[in-house]
PDB file of N, CA and C in Angstrom:
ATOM      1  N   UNK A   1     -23.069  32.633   9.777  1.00  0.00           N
ATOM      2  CA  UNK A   1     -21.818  32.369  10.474  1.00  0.00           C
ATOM      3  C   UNK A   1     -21.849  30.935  11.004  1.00  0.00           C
ATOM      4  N   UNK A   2     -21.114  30.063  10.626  1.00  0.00           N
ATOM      5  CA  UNK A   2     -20.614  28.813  11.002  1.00  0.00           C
ATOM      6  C   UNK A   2     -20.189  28.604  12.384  1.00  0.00           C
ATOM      7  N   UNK A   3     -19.164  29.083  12.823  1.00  0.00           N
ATOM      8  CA  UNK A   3     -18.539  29.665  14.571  1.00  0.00           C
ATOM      9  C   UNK A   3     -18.995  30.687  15.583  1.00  0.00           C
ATOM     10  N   UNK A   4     -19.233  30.140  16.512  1.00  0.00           N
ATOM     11  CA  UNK A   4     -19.602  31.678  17.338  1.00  0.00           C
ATOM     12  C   UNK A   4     -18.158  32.439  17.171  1.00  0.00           C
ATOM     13  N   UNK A   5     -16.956  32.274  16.928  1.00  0.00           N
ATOM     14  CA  UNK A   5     -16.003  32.867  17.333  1.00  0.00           C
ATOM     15  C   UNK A   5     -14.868  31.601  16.612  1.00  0.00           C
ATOM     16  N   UNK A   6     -13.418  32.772  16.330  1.00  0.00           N
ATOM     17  CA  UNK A   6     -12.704  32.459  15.696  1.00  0.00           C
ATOM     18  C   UNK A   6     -11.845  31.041  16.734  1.00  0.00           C
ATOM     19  N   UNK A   7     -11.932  31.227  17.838  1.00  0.00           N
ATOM     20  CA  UNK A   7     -11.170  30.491  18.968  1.00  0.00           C
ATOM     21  C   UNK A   7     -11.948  28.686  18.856  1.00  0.00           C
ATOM     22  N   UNK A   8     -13.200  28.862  18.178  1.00  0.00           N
ATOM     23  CA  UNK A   8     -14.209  27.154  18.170  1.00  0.00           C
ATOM     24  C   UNK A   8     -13.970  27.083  16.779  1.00  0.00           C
ATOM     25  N   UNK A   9     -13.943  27.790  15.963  1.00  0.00           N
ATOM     26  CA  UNK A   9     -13.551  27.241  14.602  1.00  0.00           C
ATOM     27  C   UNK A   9     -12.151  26.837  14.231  1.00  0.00           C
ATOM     28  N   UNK A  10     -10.775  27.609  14.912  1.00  0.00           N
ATOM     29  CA  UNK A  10      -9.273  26.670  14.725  1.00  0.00           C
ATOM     30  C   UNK A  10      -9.882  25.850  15.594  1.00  0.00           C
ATOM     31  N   UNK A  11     -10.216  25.391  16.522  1.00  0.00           N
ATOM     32  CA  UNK A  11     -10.225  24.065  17.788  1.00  0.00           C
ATOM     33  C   UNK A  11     -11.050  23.032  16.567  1.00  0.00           C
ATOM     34  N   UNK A  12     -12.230  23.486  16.003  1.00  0.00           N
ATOM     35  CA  UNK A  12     -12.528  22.455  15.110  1.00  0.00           C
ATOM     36  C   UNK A  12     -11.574  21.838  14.140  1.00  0.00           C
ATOM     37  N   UNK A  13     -11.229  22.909  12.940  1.00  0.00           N
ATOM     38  CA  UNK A  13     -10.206  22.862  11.891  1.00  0.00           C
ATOM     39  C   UNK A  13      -9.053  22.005  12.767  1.00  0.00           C
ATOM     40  N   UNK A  14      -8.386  22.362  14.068  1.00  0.00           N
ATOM     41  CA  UNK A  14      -7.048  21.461  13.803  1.00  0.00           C
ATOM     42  C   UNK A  14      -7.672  20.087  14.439  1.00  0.00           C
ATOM     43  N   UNK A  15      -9.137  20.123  15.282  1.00  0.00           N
ATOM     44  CA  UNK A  15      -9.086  18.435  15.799  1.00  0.00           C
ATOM     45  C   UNK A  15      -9.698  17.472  14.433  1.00  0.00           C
ATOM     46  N   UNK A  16      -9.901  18.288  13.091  1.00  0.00           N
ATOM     47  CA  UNK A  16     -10.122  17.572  11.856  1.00  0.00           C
ATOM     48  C   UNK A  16      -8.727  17.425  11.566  1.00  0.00           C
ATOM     49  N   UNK A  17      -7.886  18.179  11.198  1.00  0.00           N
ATOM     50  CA  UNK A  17      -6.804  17.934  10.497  1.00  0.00           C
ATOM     51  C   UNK A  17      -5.968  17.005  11.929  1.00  0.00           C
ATOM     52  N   UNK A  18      -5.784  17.106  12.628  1.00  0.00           N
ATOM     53  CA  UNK A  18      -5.533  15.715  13.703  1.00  0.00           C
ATOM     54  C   UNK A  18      -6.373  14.989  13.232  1.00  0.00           C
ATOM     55  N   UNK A  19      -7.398  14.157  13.349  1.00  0.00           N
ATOM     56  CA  UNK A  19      -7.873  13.336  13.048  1.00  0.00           C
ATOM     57  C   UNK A  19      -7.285  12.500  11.569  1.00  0.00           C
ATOM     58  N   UNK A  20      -7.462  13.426  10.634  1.00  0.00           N
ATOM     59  CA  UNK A  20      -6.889  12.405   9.460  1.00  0.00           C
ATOM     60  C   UNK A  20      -5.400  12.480   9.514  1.00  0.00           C
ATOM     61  N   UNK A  21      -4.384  13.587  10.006  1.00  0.00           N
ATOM     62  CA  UNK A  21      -3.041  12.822  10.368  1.00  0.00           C
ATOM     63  C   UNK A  21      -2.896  11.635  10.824  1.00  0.00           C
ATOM     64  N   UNK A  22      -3.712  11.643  11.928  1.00  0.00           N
ATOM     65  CA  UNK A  22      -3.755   9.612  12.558  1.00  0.00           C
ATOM     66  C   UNK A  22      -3.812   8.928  11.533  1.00  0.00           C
ATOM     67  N   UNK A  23      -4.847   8.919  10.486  1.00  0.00           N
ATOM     68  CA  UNK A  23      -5.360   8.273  10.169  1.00  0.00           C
ATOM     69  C   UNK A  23      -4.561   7.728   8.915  1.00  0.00           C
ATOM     70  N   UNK A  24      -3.868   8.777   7.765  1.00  0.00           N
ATOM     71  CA  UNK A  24      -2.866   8.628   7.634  1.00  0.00           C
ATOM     72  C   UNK A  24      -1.791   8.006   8.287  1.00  0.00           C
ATOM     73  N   UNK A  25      -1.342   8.389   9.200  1.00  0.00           N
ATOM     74  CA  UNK A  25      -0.082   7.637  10.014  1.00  0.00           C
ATOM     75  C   UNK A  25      -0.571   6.333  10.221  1.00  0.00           C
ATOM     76  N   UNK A  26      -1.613   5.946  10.555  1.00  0.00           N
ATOM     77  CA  UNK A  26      -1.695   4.077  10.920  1.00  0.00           C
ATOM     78  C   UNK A  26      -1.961   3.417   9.525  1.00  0.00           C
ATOM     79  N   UNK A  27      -2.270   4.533   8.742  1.00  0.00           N
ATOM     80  CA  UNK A  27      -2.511   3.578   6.847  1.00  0.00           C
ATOM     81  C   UNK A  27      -1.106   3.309   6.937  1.00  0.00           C
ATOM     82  N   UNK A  28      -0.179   4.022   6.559  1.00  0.00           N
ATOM     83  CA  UNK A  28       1.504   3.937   6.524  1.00  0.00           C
ATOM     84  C   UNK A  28       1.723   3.106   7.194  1.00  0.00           C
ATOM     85  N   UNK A  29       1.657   2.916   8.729  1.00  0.00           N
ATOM     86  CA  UNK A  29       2.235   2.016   9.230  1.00  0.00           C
ATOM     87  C   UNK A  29       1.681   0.678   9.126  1.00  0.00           C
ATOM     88  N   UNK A  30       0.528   0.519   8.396  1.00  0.00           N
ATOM     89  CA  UNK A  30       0.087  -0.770   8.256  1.00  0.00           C
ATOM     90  C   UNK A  30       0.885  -1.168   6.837  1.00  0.00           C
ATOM     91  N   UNK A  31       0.842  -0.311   6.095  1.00  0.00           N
ATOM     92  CA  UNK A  31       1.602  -0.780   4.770  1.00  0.00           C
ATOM     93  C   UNK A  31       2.759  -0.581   5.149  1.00  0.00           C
ATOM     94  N   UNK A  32       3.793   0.205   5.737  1.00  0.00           N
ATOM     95  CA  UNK A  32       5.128  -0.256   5.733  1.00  0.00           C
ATOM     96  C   UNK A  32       5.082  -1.804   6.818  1.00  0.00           C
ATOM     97  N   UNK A  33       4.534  -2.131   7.927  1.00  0.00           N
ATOM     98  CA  UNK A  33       4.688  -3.568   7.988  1.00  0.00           C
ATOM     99  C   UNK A  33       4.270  -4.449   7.186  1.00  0.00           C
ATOM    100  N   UNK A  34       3.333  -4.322   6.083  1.00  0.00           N
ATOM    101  CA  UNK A  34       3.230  -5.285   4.831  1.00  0.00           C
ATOM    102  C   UNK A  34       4.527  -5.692   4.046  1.00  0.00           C
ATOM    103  N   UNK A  35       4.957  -4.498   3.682  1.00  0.00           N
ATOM    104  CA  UNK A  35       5.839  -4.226   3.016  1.00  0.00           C
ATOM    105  C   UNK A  35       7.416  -5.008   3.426  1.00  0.00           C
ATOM    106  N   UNK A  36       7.548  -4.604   5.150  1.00  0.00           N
ATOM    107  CA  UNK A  36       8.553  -5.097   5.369  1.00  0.00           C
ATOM    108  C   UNK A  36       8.426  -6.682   5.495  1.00  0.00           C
ATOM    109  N   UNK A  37       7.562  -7.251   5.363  1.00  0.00           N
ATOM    110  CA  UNK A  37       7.325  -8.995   5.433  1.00  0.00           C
ATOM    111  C   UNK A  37       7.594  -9.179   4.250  1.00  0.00           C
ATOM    112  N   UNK A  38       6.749  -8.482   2.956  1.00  0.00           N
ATOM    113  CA  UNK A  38       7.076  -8.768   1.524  1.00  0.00           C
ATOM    114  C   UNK A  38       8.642  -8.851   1.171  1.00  0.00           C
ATOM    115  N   UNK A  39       9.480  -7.737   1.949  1.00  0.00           N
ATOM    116  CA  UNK A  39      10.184  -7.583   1.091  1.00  0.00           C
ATOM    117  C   UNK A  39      11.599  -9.021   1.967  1.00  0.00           C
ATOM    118  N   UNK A  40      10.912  -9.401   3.438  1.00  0.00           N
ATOM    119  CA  UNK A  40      11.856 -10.361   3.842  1.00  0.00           C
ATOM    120  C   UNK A  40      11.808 -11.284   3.346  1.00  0.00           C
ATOM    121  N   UNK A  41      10.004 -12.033   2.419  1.00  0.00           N
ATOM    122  CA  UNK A  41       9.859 -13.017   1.294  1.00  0.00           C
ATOM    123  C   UNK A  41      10.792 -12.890   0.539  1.00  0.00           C
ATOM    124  N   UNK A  42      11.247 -11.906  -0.050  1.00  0.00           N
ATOM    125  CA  UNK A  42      11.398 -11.445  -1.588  1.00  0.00           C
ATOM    126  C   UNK A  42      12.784 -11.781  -1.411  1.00  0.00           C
ATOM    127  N   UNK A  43      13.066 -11.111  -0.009  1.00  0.00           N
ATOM    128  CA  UNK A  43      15.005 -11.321  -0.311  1.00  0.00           C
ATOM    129  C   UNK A  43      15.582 -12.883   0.360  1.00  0.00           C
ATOM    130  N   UNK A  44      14.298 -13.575   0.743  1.00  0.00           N
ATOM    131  CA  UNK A  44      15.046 -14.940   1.036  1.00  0.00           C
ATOM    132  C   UNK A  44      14.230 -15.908  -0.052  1.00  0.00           C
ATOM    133  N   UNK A  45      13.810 -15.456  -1.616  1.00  0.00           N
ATOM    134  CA  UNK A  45      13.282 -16.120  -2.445  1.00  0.00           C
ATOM    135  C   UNK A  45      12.402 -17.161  -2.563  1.00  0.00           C
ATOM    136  N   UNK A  46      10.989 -16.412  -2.035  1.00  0.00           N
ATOM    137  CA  UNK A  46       9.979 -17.180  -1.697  1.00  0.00           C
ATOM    138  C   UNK A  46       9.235 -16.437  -2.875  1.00  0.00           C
ATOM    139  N   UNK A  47       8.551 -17.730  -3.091  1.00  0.00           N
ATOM    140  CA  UNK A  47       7.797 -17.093  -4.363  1.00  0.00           C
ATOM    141  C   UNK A  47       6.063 -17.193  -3.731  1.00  0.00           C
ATOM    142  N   UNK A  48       5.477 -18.590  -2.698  1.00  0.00           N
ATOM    143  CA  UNK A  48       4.751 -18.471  -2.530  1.00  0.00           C
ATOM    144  C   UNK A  48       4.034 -18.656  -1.152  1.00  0.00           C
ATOM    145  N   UNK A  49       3.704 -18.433  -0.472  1.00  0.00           N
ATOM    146  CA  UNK A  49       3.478 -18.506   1.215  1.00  0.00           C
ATOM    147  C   UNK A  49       2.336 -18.605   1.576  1.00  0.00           C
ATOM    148  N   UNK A  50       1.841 -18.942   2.467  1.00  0.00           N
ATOM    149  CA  UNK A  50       0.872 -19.557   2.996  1.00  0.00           C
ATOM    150  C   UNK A  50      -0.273 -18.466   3.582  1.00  0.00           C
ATOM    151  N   UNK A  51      -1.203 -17.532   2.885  1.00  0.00           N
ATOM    152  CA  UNK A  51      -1.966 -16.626   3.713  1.00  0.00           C
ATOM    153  C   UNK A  51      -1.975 -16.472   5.305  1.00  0.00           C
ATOM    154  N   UNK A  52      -2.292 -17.638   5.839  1.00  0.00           N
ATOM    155  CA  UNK A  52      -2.237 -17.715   7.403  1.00  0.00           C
ATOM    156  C   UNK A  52      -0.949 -17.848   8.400  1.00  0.00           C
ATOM    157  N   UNK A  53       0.218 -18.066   6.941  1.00  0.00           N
ATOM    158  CA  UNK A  53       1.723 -17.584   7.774  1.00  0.00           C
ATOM    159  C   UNK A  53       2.202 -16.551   8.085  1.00  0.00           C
ATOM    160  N   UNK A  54       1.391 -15.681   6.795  1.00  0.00           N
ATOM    161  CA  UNK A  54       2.117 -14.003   6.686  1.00  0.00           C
ATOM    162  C   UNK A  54       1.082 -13.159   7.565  1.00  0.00           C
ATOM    163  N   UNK A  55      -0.273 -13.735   7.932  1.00  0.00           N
ATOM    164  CA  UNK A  55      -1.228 -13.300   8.909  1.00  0.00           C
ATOM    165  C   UNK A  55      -0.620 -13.268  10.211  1.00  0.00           C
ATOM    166  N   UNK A  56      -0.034 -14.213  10.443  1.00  0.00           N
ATOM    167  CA  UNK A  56       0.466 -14.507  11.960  1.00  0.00           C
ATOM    168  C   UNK A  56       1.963 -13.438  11.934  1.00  0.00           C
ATOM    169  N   UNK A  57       2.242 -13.442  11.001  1.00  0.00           N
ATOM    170  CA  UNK A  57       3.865 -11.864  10.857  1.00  0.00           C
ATOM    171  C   UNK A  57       2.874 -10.834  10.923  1.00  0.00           C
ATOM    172  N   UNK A  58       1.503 -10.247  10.828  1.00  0.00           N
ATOM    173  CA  UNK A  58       1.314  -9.199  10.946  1.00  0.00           C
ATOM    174  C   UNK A  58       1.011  -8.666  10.022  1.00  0.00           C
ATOM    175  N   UNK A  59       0.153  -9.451   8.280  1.00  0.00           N
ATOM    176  CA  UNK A  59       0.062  -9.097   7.092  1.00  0.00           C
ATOM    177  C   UNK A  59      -0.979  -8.626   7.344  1.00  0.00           C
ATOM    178  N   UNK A  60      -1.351  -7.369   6.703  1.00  0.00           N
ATOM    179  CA  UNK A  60      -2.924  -7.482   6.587  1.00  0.00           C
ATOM    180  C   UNK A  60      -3.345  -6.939   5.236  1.00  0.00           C
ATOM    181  N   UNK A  61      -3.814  -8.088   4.531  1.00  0.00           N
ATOM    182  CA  UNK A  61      -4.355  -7.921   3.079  1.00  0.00           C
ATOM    183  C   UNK A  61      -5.415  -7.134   2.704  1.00  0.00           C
ATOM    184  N   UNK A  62      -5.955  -6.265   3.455  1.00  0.00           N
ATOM    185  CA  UNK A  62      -6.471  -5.223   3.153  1.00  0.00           C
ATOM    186  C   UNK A  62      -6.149  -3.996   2.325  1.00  0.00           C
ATOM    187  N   UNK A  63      -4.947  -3.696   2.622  1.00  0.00           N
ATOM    188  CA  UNK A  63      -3.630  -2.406   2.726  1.00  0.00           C
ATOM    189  C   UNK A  63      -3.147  -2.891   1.874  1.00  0.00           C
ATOM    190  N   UNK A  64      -3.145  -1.892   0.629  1.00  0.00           N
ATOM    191  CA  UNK A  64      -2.288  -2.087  -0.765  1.00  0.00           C
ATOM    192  C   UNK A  64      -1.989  -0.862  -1.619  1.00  0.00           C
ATOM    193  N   UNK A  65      -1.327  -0.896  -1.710  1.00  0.00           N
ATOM    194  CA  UNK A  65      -1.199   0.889  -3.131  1.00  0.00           C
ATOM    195  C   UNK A  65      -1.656   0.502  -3.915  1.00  0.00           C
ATOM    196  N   UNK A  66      -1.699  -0.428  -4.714  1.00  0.00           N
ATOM    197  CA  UNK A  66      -2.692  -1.055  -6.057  1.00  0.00           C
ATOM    198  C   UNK A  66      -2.945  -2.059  -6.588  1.00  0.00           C
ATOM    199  N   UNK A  67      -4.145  -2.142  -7.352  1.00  0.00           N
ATOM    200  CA  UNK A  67      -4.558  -3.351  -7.711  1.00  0.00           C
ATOM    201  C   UNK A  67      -4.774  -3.198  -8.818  1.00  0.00           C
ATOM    202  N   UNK A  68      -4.728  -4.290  -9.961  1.00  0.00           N
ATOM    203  CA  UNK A  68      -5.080  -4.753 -11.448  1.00  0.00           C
ATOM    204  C   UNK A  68      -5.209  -5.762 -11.445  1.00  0.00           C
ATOM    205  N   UNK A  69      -6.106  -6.083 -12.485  1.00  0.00           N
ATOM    206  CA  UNK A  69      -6.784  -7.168 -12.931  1.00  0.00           C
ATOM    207  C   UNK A  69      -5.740  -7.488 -14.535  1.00  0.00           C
ATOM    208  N   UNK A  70      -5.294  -9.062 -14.261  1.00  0.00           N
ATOM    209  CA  UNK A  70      -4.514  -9.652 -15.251  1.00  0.00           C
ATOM    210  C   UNK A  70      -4.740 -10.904 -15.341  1.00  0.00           C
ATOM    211  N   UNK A  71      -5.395 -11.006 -16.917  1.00  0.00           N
ATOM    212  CA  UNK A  71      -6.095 -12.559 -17.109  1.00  0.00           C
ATOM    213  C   UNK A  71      -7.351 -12.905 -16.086  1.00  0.00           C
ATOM    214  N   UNK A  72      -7.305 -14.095 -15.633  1.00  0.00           N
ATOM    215  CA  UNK A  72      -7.873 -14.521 -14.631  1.00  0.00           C
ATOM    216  C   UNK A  72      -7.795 -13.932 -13.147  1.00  0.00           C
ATOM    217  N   UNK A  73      -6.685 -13.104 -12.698  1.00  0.00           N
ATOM    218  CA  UNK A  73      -6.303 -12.825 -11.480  1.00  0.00           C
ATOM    219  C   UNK A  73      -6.232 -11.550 -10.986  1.00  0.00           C
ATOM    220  N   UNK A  74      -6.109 -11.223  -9.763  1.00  0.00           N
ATOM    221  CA  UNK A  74      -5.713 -10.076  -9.288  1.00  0.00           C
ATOM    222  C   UNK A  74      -4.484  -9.605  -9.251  1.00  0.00           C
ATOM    223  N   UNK A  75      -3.687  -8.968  -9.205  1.00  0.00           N
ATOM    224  CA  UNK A  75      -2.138  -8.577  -8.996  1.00  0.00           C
ATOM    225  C   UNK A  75      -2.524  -7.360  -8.021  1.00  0.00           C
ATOM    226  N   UNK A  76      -1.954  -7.486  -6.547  1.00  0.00           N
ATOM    227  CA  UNK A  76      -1.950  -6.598  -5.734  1.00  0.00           C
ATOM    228  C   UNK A  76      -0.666  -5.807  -5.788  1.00  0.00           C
ATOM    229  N   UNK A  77      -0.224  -4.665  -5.201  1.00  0.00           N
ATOM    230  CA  UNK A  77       1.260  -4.296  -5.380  1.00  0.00           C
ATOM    231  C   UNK A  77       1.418  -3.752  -3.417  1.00  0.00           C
ATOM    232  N   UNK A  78       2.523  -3.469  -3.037  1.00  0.00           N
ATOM    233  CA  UNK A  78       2.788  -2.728  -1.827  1.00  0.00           C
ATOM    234  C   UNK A  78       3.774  -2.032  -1.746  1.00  0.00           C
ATOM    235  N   UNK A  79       3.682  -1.231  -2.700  1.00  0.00           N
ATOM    236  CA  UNK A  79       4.729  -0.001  -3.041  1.00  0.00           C
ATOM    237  C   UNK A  79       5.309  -0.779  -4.538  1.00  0.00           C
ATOM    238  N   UNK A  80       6.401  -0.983  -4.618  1.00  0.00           N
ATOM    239  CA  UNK A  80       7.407  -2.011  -5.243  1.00  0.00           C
ATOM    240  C   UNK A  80       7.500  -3.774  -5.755  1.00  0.00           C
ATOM    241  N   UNK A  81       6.652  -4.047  -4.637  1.00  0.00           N
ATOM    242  CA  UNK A  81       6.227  -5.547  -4.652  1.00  0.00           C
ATOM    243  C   UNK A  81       5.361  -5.754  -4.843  1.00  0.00           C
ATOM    244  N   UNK A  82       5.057  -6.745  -5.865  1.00  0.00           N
ATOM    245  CA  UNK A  82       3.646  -6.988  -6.222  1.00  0.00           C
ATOM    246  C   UNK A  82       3.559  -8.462  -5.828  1.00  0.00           C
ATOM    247  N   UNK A  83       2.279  -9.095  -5.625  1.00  0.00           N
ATOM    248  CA  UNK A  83       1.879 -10.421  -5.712  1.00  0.00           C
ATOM    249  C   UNK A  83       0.630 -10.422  -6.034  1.00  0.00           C
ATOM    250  N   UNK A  84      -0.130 -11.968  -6.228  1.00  0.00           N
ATOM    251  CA  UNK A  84      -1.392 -12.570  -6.511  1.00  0.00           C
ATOM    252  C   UNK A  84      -2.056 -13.306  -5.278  1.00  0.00           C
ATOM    253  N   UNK A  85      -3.271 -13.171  -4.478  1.00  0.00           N
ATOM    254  CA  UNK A  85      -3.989 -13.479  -3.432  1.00  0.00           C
ATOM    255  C   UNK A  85      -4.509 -14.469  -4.161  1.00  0.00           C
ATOM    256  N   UNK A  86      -4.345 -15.901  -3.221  1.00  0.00           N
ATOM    257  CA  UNK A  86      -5.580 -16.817  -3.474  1.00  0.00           C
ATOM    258  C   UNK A  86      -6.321 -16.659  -1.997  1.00  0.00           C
ATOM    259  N   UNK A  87      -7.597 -17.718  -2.088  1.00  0.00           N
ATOM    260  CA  UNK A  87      -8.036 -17.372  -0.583  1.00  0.00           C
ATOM    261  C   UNK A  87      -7.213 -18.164   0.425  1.00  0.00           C
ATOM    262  N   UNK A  88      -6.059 -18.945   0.067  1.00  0.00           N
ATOM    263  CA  UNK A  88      -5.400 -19.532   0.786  1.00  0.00           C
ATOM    264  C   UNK A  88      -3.824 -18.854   0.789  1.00  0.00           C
ATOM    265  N   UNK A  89      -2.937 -19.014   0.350  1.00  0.00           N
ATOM    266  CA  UNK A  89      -1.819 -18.421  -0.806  1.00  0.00           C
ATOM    267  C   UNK A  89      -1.633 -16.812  -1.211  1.00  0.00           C
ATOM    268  N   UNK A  90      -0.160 -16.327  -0.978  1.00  0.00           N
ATOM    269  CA  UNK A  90       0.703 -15.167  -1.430  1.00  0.00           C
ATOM    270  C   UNK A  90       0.757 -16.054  -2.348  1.00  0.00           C
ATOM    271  N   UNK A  91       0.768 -15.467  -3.599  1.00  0.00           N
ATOM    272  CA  UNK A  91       1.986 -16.137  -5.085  1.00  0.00           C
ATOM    273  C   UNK A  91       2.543 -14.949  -5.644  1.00  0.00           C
ATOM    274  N   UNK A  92       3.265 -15.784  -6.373  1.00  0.00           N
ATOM    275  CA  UNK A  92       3.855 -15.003  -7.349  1.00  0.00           C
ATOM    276  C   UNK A  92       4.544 -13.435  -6.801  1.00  0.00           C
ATOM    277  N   UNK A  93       5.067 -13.899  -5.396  1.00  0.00           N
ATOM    278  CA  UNK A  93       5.848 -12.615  -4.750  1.00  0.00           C
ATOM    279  C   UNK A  93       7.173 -11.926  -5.600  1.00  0.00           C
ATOM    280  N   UNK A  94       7.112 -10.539  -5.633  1.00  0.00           N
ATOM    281  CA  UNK A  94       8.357 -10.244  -6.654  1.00  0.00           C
ATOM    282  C   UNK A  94       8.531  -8.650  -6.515  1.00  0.00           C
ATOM    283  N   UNK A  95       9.829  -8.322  -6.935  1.00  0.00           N
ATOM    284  CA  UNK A  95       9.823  -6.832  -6.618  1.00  0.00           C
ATOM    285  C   UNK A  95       9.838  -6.296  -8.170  1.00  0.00           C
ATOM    286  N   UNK A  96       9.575  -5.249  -8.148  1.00  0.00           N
ATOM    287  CA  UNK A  96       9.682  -4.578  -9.869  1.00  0.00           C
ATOM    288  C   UNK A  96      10.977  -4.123  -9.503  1.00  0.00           C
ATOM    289  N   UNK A  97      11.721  -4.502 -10.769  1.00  0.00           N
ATOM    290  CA  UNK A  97      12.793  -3.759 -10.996  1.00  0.00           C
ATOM    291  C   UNK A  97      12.996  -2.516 -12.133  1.00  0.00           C
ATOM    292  N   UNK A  98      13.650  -1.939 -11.646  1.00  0.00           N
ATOM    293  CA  UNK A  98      14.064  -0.482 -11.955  1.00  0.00           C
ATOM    294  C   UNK A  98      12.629   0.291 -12.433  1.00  0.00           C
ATOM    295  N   UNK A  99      11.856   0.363 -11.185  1.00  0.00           N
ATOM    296  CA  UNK A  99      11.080   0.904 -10.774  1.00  0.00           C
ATOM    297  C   UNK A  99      11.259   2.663 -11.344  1.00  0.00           C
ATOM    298  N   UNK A 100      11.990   2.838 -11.122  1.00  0.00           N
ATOM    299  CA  UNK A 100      12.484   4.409 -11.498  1.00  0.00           C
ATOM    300  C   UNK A 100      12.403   4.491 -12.706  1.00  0.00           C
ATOM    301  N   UNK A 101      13.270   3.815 -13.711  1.00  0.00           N
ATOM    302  CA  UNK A 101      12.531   3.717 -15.158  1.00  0.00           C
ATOM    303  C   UNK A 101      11.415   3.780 -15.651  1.00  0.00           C
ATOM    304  N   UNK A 102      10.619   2.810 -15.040  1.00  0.00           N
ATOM    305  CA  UNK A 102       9.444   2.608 -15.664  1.00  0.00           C
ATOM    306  C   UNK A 102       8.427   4.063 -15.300  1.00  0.00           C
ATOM    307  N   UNK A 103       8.957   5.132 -14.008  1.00  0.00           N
ATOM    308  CA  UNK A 103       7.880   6.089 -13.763  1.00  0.00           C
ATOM    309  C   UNK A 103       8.233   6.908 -14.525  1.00  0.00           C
ATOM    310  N   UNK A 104       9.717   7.570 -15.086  1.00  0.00           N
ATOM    311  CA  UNK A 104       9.926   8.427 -15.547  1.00  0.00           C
ATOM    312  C   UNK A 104       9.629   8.266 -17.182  1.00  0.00           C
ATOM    313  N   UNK A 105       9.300   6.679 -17.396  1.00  0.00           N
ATOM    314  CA  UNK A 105       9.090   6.434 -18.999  1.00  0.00           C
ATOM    315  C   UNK A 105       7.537   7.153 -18.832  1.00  0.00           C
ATOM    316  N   UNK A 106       6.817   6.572 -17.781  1.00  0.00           N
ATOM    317  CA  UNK A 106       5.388   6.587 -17.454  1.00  0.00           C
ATOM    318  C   UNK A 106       5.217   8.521 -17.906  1.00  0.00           C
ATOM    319  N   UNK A 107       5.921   9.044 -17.271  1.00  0.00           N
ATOM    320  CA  UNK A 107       5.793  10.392 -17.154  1.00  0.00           C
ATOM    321  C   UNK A 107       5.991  11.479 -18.549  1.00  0.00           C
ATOM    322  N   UNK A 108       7.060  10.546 -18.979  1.00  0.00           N
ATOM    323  CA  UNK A 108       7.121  10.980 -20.188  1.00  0.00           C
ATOM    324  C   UNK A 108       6.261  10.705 -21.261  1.00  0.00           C
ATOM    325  N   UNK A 109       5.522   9.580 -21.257  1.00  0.00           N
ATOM    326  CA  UNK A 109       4.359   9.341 -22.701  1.00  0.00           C
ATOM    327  C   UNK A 109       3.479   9.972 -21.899  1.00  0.00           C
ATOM    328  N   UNK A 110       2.752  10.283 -20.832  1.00  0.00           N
ATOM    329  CA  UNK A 110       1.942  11.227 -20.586  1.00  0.00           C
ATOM    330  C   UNK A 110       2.094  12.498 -21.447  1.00  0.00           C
ATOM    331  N   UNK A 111       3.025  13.027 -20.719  1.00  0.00           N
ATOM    332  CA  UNK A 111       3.603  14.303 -21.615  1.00  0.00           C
ATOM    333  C   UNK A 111       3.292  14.576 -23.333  1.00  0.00           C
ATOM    334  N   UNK A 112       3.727  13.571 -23.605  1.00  0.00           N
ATOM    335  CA  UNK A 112       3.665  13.128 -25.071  1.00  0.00           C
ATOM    336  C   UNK A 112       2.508  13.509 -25.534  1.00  0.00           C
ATOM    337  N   UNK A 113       1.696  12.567 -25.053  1.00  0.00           N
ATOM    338  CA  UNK A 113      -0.351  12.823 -24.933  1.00  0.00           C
ATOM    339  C   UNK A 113      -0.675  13.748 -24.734  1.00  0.00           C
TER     340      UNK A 113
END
């Protein structure tokens, strides 16, 4: 037996499942403020920005939904928006368009396979 009693094992179980709700909730909120800086780049057509400008808005380049390797470089994404990290430099800021297309094409050659 793991618990003396059913009353210390929920008190464990929910202060785990609390625990990674937080933890969850501050990942999100670190990527939706990424996100919302990216996307104020994106809609006043900045293509490339200064690492230590978007640091001081509250970027933190840690926090990303994904990464690939293309050519020489990295391509980070933050949901929708993707860019390229130098150790100085955002580049190549941009949103994918018709995002929705491309998952349901995605979904479908899976299928296929």
């Amino acid at each position: 037996k793991k618990f003396c009693c059913d009353e210390c094992k929920n008190r464990h179980h929910n202060h785990k499942s609390r625990t990674e709700r937080i933890i969850r909730r501050r990942t999100m909120s670190v990527l939706e403020k990424n996100y919302e800086i990216l996307e104020g780049l994106v809609k006043t057509g900045v293509d490339t920005v200064m690492l230590s400008d978007v640091l001081r808005l509250g970027f933190n380049p840690v926090y990303v939904t994904c990464c690939s390797k293309q050519k020489h470089h990295d391509v980070y994404g933050c949901f929708d928006i993707t860019y390229t990290m130098t150790a100085s430099r955002l580049c190549s800021i941009s949103k994918i368009q018709n995002l929705s297309l491309n998952l349901q094409a995605d979904s479908f050659d899976k299928e296929l396979a």
